[in-house]
N, C-alpha and C. Protein backbone atom coordinates (compact mmCIF):
# COMPACT_ATOMS: atom_id res chain seq x y z
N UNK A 1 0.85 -1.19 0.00
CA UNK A 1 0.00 0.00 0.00
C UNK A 1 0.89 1.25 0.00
N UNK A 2 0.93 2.40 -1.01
CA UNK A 2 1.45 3.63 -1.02
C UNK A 2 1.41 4.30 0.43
N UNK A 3 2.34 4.78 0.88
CA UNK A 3 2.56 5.71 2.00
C UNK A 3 1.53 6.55 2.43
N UNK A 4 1.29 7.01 0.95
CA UNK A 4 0.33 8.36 1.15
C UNK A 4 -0.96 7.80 1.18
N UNK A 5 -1.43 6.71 1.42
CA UNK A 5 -2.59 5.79 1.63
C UNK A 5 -2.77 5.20 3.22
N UNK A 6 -1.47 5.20 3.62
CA UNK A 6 -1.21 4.60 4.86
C UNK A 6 -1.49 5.74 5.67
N UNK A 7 -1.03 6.93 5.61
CA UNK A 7 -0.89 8.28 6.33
C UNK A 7 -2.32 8.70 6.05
N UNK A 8 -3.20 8.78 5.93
CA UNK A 8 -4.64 8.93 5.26
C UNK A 8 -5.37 8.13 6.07
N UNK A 9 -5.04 6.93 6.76
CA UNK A 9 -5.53 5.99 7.14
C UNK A 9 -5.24 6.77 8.58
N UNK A 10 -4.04 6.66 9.05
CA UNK A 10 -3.78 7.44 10.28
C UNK A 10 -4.51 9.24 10.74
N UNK A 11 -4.89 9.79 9.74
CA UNK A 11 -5.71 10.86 9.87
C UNK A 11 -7.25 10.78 9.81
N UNK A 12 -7.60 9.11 9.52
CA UNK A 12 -9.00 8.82 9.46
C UNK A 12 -9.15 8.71 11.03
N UNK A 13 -8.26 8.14 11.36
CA UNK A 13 -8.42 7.93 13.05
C UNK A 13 -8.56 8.68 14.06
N UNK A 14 -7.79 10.04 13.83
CA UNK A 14 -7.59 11.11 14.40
C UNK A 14 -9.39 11.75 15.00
N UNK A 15 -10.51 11.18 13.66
CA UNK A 15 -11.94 12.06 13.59
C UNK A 15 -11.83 13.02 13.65
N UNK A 16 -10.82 14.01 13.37
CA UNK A 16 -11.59 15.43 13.26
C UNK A 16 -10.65 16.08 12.04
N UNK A 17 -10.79 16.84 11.55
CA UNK A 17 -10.60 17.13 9.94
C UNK A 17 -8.79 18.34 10.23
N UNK A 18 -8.76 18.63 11.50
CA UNK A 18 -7.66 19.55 11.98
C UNK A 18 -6.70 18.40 12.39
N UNK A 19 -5.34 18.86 12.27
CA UNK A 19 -4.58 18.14 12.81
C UNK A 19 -2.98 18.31 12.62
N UNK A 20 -2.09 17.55 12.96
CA UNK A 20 -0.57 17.88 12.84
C UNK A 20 0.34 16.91 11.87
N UNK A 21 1.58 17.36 11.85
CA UNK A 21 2.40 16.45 11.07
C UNK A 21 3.03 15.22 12.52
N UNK A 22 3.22 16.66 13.42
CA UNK A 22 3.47 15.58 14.60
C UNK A 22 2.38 14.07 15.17
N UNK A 23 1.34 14.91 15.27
CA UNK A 23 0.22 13.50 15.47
C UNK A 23 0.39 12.26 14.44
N UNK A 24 0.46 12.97 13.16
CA UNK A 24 0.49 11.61 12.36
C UNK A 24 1.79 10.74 12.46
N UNK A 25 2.85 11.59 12.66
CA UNK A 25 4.29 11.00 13.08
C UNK A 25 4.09 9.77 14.58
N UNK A 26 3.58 10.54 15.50
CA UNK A 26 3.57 9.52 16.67
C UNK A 26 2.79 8.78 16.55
N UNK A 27 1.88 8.80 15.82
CA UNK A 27 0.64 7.37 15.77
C UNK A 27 1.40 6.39 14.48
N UNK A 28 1.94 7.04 13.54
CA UNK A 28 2.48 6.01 12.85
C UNK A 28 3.90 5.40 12.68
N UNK A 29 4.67 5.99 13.61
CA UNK A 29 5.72 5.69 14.22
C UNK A 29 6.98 6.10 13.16
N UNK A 30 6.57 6.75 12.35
CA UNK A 30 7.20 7.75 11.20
C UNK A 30 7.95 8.48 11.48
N UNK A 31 9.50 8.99 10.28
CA UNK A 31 10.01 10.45 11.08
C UNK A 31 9.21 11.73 10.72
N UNK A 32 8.51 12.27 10.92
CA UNK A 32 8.42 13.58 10.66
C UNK A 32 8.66 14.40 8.97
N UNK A 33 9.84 13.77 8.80
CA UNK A 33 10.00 13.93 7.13
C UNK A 33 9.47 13.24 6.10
N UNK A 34 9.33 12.14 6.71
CA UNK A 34 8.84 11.01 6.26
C UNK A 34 7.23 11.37 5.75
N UNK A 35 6.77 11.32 6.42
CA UNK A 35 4.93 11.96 7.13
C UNK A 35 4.82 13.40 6.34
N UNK A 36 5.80 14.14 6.13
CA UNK A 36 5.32 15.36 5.26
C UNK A 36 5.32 14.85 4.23
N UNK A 37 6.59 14.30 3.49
CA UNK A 37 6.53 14.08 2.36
C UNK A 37 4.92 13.45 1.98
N UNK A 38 4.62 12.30 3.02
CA UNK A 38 3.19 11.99 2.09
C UNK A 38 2.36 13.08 2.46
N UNK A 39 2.63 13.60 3.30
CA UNK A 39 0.86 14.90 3.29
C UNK A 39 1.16 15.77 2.10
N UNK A 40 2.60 16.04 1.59
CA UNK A 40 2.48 17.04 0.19
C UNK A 40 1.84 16.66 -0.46
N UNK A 41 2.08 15.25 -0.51
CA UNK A 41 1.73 14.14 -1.63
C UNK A 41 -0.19 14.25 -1.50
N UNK A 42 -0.76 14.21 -0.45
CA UNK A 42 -2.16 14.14 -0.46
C UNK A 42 -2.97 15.19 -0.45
N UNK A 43 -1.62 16.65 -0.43
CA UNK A 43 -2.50 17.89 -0.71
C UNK A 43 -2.48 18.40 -2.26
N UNK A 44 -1.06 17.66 -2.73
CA UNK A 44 -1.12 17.78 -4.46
C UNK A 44 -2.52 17.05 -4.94
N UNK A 45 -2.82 16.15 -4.15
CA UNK A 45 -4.17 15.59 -5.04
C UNK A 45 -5.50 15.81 -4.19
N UNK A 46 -5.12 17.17 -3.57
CA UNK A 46 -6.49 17.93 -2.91
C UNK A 46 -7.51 17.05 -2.08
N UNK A 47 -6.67 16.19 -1.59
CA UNK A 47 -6.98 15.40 -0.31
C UNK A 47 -6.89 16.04 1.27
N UNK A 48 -5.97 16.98 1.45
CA UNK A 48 -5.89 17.86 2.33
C UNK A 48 -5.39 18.84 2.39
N UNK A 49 -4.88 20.12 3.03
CA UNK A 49 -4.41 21.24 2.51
C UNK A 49 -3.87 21.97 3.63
N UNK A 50 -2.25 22.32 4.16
CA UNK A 50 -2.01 22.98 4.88
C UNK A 50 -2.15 24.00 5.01
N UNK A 51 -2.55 24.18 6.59
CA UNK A 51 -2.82 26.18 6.55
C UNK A 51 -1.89 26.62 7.67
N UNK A 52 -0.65 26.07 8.13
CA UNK A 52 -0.18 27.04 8.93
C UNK A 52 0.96 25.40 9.11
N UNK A 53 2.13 26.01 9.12
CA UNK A 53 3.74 25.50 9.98
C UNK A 53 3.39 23.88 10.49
N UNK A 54 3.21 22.78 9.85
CA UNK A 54 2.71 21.78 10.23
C UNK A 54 1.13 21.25 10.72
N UNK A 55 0.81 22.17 10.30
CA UNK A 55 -1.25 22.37 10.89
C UNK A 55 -1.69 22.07 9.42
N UNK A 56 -2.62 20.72 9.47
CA UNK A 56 -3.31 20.80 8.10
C UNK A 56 -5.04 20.13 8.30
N UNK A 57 -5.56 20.66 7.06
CA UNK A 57 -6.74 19.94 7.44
C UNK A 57 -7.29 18.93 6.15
N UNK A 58 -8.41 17.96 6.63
CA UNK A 58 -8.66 17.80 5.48
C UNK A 58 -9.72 18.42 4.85
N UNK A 59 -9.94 18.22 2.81
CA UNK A 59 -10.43 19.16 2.17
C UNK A 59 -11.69 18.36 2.28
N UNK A 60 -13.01 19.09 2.59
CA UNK A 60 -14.28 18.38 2.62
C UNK A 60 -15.30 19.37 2.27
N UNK A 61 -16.50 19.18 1.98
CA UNK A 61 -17.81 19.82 1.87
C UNK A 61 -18.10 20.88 3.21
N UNK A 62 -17.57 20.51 4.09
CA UNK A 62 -17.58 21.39 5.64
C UNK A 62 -16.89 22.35 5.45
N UNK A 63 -17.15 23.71 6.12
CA UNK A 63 -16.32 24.53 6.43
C UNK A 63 -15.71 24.14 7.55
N UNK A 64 -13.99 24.76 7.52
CA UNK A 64 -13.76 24.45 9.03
C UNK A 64 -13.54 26.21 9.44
N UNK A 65 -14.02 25.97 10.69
CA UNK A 65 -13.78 26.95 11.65
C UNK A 65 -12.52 27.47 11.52
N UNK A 66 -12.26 28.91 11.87
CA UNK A 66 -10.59 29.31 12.61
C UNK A 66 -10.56 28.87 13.60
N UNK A 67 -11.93 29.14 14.29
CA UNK A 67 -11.40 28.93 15.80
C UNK A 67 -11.36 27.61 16.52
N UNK A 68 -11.40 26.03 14.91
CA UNK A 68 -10.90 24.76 15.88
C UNK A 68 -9.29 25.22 15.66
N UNK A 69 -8.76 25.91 14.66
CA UNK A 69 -6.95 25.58 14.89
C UNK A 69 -6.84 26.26 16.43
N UNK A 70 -6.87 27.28 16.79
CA UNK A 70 -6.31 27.96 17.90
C UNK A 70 -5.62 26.40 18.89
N UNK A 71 -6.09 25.32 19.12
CA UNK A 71 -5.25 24.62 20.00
C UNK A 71 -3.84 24.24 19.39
N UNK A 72 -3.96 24.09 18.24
CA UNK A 72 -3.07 23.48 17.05
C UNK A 72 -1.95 24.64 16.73
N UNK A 73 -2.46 26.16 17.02
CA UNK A 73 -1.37 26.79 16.70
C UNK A 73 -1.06 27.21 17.88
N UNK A 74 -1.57 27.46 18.66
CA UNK A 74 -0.80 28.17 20.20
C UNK A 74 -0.75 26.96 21.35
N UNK A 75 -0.06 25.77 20.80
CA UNK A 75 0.32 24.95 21.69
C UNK A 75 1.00 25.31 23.11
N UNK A 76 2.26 26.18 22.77
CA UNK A 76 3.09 26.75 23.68
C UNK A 76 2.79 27.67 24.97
N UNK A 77 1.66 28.44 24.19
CA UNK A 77 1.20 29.94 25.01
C UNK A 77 -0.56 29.58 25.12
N UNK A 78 -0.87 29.84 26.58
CA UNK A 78 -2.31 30.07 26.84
C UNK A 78 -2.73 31.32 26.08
N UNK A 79 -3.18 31.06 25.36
CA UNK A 79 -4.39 31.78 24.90
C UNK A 79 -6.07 32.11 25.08
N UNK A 80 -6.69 33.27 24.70
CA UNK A 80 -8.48 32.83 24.54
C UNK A 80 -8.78 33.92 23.71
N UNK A 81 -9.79 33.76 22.98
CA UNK A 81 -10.67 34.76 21.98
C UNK A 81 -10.83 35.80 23.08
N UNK A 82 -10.80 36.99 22.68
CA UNK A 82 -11.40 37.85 23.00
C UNK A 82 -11.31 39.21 21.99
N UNK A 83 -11.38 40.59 22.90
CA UNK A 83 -11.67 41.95 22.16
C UNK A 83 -12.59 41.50 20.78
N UNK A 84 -12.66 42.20 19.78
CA UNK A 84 -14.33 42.54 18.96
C UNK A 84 -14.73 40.66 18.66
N UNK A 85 -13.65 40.20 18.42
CA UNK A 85 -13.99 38.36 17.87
C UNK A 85 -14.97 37.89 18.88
N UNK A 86 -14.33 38.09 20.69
CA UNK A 86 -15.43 37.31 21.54
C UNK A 86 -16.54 38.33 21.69
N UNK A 87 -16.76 39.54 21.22
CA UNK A 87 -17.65 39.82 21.33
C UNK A 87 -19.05 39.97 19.87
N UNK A 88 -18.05 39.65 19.12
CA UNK A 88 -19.02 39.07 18.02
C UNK A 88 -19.40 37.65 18.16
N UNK A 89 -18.69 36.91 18.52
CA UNK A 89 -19.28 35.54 19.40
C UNK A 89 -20.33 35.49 20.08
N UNK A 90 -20.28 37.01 20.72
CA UNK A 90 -21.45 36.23 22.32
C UNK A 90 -22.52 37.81 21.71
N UNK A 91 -22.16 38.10 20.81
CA UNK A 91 -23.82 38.80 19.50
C UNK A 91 -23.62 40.43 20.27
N UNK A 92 -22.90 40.42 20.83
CA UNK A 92 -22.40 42.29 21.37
C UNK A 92 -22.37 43.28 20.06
N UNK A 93 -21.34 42.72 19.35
CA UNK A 93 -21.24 43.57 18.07
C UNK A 93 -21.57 42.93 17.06
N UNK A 94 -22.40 43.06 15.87
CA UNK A 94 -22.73 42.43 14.38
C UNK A 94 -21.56 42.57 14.11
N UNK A 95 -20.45 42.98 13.45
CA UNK A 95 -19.53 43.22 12.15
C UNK A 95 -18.57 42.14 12.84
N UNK A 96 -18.39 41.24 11.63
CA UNK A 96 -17.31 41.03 12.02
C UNK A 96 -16.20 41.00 11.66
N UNK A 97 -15.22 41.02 12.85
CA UNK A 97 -13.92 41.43 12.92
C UNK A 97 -13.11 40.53 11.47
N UNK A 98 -12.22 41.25 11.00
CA UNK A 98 -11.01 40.94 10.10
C UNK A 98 -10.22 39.93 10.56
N UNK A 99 -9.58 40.08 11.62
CA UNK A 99 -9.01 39.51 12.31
C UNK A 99 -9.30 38.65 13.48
N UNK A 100 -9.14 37.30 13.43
CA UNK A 100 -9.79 36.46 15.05
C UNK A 100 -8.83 37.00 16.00
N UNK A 101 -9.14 38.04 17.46
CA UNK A 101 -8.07 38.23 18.67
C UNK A 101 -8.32 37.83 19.45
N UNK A 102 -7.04 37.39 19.53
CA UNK A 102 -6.68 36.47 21.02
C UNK A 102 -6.02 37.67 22.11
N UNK A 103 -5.84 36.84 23.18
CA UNK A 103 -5.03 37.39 24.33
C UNK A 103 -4.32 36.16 25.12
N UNK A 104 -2.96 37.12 25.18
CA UNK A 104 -2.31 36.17 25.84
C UNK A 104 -1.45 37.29 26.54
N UNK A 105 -0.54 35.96 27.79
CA UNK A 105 0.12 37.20 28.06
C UNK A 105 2.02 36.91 27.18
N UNK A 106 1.89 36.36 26.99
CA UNK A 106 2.77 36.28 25.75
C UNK A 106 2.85 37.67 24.19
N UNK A 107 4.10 37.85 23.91
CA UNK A 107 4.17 39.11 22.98
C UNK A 107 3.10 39.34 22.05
N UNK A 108 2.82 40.35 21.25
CA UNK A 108 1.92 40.49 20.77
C UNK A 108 2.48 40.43 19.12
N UNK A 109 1.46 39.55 18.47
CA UNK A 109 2.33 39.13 17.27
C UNK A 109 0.98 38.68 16.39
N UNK A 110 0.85 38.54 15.14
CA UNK A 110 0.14 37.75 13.93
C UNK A 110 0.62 36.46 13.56
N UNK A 111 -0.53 35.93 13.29
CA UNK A 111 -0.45 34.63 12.54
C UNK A 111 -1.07 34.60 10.98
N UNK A 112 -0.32 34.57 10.06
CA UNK A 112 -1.43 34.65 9.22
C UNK A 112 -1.33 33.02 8.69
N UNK A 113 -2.44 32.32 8.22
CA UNK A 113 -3.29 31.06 8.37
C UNK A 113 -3.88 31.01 7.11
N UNK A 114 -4.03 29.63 6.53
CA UNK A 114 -4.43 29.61 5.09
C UNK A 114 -6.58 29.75 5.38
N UNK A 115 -6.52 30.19 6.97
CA UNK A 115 -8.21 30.09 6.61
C UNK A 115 -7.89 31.38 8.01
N UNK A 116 -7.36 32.19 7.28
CA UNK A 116 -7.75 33.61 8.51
C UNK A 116 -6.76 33.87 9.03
N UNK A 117 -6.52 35.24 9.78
CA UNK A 117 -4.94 35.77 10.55
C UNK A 117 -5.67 35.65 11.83
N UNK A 118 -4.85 35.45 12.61
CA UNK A 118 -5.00 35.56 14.62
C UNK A 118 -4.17 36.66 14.78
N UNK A 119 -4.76 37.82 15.36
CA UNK A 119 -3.82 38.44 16.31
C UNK A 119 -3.98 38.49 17.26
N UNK A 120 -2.30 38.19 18.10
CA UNK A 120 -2.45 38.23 19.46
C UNK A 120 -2.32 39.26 20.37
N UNK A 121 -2.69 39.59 21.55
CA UNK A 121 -2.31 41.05 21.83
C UNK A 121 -1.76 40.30 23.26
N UNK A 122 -1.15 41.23 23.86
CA UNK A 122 -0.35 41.05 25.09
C UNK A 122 -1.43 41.81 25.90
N UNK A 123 -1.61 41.01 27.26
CA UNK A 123 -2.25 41.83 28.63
C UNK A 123 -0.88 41.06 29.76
N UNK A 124 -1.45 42.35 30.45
CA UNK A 124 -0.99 41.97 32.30
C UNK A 124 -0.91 40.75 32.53
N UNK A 125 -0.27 39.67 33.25
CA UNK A 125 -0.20 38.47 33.94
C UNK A 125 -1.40 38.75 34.71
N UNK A 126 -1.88 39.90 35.42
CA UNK A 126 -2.80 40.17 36.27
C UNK A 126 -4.18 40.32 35.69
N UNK A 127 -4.03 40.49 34.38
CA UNK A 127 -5.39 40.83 33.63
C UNK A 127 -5.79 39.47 33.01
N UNK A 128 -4.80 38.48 33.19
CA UNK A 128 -5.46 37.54 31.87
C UNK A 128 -6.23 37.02 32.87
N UNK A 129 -7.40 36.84 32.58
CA UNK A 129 -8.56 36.08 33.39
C UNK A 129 -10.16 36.41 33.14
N UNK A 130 -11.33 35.70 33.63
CA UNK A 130 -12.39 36.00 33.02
C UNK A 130 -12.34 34.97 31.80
N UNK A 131 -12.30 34.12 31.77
CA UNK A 131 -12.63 33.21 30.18
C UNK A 131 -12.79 32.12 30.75
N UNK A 132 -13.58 30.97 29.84
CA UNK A 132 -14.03 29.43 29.64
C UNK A 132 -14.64 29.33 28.54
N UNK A 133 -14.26 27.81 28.64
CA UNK A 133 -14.78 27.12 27.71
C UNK A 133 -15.82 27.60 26.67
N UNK A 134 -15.57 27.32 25.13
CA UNK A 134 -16.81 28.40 24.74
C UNK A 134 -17.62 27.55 24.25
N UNK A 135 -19.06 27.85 24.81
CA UNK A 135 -20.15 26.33 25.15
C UNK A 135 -20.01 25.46 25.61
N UNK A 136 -19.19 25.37 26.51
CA UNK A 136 -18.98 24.27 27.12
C UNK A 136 -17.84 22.86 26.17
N UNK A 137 -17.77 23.74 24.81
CA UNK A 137 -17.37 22.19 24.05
C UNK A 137 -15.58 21.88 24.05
N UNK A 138 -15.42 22.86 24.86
CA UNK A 138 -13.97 22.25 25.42
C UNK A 138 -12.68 22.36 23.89
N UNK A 139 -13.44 23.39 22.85
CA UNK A 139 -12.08 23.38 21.74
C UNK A 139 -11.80 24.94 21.85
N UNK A 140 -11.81 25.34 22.42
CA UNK A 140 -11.34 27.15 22.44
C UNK A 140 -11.61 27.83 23.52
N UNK A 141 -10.87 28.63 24.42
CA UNK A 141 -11.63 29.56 25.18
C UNK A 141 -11.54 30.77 25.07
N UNK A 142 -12.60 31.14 25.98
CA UNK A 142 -12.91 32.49 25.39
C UNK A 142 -13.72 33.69 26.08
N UNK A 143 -13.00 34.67 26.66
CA UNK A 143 -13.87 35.87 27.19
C UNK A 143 -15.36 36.13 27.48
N UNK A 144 -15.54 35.96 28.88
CA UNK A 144 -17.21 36.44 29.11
C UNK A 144 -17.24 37.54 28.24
N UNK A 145 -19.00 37.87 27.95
CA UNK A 145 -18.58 39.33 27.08
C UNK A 145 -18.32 41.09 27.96
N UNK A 146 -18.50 40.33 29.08
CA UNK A 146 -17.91 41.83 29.95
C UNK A 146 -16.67 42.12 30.15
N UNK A 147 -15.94 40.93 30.12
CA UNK A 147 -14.04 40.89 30.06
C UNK A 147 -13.91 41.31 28.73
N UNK A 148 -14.57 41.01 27.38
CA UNK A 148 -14.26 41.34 26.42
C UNK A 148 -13.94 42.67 26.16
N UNK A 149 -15.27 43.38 26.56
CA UNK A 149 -15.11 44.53 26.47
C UNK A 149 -13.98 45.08 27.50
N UNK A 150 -13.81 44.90 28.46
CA UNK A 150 -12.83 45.32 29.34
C UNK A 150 -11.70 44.91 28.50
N UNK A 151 -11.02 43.88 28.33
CA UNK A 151 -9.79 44.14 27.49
C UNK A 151 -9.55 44.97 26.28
N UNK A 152 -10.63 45.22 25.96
CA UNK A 152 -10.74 46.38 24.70
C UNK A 152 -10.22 47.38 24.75
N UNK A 153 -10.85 47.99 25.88
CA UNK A 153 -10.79 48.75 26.81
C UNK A 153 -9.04 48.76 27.34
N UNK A 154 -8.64 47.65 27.35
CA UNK A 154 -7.27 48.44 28.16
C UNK A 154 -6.27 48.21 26.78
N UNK A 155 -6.95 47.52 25.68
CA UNK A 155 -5.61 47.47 24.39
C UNK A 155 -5.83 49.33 24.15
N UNK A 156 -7.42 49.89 24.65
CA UNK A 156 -7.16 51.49 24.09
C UNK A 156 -6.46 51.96 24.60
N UNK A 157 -6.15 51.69 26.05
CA UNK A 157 -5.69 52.85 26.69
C UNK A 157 -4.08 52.62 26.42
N UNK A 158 -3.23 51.39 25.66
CA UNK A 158 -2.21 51.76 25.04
C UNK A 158 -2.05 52.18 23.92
N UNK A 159 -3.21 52.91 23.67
CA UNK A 159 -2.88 54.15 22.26
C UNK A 159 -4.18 52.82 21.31
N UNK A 160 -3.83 52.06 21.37
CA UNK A 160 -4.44 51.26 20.15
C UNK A 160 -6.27 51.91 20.05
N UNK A 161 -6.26 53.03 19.21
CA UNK A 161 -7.53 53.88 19.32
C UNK A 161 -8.90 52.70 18.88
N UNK A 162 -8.64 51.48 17.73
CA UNK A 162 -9.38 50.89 17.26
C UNK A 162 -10.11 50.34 18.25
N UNK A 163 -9.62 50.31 19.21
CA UNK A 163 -10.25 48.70 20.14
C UNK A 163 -11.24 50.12 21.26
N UNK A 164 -11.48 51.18 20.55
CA UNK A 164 -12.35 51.94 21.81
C UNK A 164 -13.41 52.37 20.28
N UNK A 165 -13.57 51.56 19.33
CA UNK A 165 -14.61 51.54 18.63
C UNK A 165 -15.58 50.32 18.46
N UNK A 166 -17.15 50.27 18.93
CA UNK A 166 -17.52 49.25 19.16
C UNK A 166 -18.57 49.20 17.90
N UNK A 167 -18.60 49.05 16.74
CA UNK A 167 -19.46 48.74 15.52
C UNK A 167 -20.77 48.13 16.05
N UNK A 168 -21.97 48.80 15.78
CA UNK A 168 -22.96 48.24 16.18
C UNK A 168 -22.84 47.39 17.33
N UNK A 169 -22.99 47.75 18.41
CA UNK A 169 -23.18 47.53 19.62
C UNK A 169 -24.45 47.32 20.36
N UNK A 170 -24.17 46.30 21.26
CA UNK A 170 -25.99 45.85 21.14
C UNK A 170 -26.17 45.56 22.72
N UNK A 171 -25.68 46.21 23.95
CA UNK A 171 -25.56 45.80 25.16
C UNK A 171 -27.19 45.33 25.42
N UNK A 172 -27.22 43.99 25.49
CA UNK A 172 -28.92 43.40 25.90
C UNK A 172 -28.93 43.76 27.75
N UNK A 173 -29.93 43.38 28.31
CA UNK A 173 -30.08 42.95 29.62
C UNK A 173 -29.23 42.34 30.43
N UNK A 174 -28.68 41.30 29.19
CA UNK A 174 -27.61 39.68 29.89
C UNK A 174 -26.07 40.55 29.90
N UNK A 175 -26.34 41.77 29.65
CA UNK A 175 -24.90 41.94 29.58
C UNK A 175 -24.74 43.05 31.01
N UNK A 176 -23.33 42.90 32.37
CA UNK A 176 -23.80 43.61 33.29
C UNK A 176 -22.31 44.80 33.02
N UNK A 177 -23.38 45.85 33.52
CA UNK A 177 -22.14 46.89 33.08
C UNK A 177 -21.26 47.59 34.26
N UNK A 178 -21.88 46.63 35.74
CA UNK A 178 -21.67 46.98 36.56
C UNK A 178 -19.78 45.79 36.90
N UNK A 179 -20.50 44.40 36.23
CA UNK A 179 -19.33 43.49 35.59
C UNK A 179 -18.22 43.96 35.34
N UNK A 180 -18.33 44.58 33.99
CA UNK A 180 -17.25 45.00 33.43
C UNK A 180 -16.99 46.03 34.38
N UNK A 181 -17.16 47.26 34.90
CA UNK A 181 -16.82 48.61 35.76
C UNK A 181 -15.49 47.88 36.85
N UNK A 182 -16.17 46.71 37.03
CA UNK A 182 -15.49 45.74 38.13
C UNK A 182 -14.23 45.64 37.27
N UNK A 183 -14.14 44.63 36.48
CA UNK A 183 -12.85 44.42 35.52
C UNK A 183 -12.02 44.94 35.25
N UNK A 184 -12.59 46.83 34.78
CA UNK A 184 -11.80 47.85 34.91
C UNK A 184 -10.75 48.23 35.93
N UNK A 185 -11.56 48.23 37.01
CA UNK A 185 -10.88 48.59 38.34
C UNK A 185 -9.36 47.74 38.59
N UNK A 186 -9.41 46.23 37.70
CA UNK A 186 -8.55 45.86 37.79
C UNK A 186 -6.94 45.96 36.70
N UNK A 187 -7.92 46.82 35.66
CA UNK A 187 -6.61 47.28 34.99
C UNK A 187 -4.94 48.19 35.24
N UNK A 188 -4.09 47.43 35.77
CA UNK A 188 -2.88 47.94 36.22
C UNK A 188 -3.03 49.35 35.62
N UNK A 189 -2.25 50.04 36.62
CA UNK A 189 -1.99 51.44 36.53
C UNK A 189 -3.17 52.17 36.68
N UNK A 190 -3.03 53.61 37.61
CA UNK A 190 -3.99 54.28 37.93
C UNK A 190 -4.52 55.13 36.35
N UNK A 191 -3.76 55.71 35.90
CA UNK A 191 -3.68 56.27 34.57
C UNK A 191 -4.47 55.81 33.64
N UNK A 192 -4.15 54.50 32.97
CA UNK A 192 -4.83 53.37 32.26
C UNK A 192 -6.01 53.35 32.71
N UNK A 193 -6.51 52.66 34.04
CA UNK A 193 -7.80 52.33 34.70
C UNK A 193 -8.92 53.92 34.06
N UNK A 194 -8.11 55.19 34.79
CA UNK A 194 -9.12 56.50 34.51
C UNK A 194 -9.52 56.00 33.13
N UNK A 195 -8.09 56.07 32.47
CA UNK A 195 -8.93 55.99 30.65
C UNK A 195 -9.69 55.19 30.50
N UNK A 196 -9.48 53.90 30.70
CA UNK A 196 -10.79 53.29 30.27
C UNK A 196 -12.14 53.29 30.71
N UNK A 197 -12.10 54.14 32.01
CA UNK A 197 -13.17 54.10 32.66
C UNK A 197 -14.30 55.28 31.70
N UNK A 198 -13.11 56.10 31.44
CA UNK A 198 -13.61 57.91 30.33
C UNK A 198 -14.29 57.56 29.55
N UNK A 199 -13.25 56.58 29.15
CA UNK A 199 -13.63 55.37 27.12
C UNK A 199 -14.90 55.38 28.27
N UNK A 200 -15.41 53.94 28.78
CA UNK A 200 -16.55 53.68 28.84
C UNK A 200 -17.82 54.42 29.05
N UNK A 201 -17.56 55.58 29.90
CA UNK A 201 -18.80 56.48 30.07
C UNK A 201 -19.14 57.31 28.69
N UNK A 202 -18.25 57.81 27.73
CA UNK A 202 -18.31 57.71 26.53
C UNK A 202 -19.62 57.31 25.94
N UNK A 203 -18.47 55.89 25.91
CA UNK A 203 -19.92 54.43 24.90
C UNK A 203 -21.40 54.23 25.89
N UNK A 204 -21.47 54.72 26.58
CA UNK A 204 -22.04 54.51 27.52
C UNK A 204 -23.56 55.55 26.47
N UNK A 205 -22.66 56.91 26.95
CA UNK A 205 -23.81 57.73 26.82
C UNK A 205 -24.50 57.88 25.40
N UNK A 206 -23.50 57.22 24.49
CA UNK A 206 -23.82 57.26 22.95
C UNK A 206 -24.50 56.15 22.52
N UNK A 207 -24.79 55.12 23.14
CA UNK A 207 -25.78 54.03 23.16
C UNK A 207 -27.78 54.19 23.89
N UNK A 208 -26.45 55.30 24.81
CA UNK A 208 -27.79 55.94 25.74
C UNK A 208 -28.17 54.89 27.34
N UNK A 209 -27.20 54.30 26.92
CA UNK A 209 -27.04 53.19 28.55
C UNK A 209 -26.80 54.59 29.50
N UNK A 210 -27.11 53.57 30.80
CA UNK A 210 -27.28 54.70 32.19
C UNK A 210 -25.30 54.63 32.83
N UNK A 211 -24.87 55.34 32.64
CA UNK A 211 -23.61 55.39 33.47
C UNK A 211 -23.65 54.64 34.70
C-alpha cells in the first residue's frame, strides 16, 4: 500500500478534519520527514491542505472553523478569543472582525493562516482572566462578554484607538455593566484604569445606557 494511503488511514483515526504532522508522526511511528513528504503528496491531489507550519486539514464539503486551529497553533502559550472576535461571538457587536483576537500574556504578534490571521495582543499576567470554555465544548476559550469589552478597553488605553470603537453595539439585559466597571478597576496602573473608565462612560452615553 502507497505511503500516502497509509498516512490517510492514520488521519482517518484522528476524527476530526484539523490536525498535525506531529500526530500523524507519533501514531504512525514515522520520522516527521517522512509523514510530510506523504501529506504534500495528499495535498497535491487535494486530499488535504495545509494552513499554517505543520497544521493541516482535510479538504471536505464542511467549512472548518478558525477557531478549531487555535489549540493546534498556540500549543506553547495560553491563549483565549477575546476583544471585537469574543464579542461578536457572544452577538455584542454584528460586524465582524477581520481579524480572530486572542489574548495572551505572551508578545503580541500575527499569525497569518491559510483560513484567517490571529492576532495576538499582550495583557498583564494580572489581567489575563475572566474566560471558559466556549459552550462548554472544550475546543477554544474564550472571554465572558464583559471581560471582552474590558480588554478592549485596556488594548485602548495603550494608544491602540481601534479597540475603543464598538461597531454596532448591542448591550442586551444579559450583559452587566456593573461586571465589566469591576474588571476595569482591575486594569494595572492608575492612569490606564481612569482611561478606560472615560472610554466607557463615553460608549455609555452614545448608546444611551445609564452610566
Amino acid at each position: 500500500m502507497p505511503k500516502s494511503l497509509i498516512t490517510l488511514e492514520y488521519i482517518k483515526m484522528l476524527g476530526r478534519p484539523v490536525f498535525t504532522t506531529r500526530e500523524i508522526a507519533d501514531l504512525s511511528g514515522k520520522s516527521p520527514s517522512n509523514v510530510t513528504q506523504s501529506l504534500n503528496y495528499l495535498e497535491r491531489h487535494n486530499i488535504i491542505r495545509k494552513i499554517y507550519h505543520g497544521v493541516w486539514v482535510e479538504v471536505t464539503n464542511k467549512l472548518v472553523s478558525p477557531y478549531m486551529l487555535i489549540p493546534y497553533l498556540f500549543k506553547t502559550a495560553r491563549v483565549y478569543v477575546s476583544f471585537l472576535s469574543a464579542l461578536h461571538l457572544h452577538g455584542i457587536v454584528e460586524q465582524i472582525p477581520q481579524d480572530i483576537t486572542l489574548a495572551s500574556t505572551s508578545h503580541t504578534k500575527k499569525l497569518k493562516t491559510g483560513v484567517g490571521v490571529f492576532a495576538v495582543h499582550q495583557l498583564s499576567p494580572k489581567f489575563f482572566a475572566g474566560f471558559d470554555w466556549y459552550k462548554g465544548t472544550g475546543s477554544f476559550l474564550i472571554a465572558e462578554p464583559e471581560k471582552a469589552m474590558a480588554d478592549c478597553l485596556y488594548l485602548y488605553t495603550k494608544k491602540k484607538n481601534q479597540y475603543g470603537y464598538f461597531p454596532e453595539l448591542n448591550l442586551e439585559k444579559s450583559f452587566k455593566i456593573n461586571k465589566l466597571k469591576a474588571w476595569l478597576n482591575n486594569i494595572p496602573g492608575e492612569q490606564s484604569k481612569t482611561a478606560a473608565k472615560t472610554k466607557l462612560s463615553d460608549i455609555l452615553k452614545s448608546t444611551g445606557q445609564p452610566g
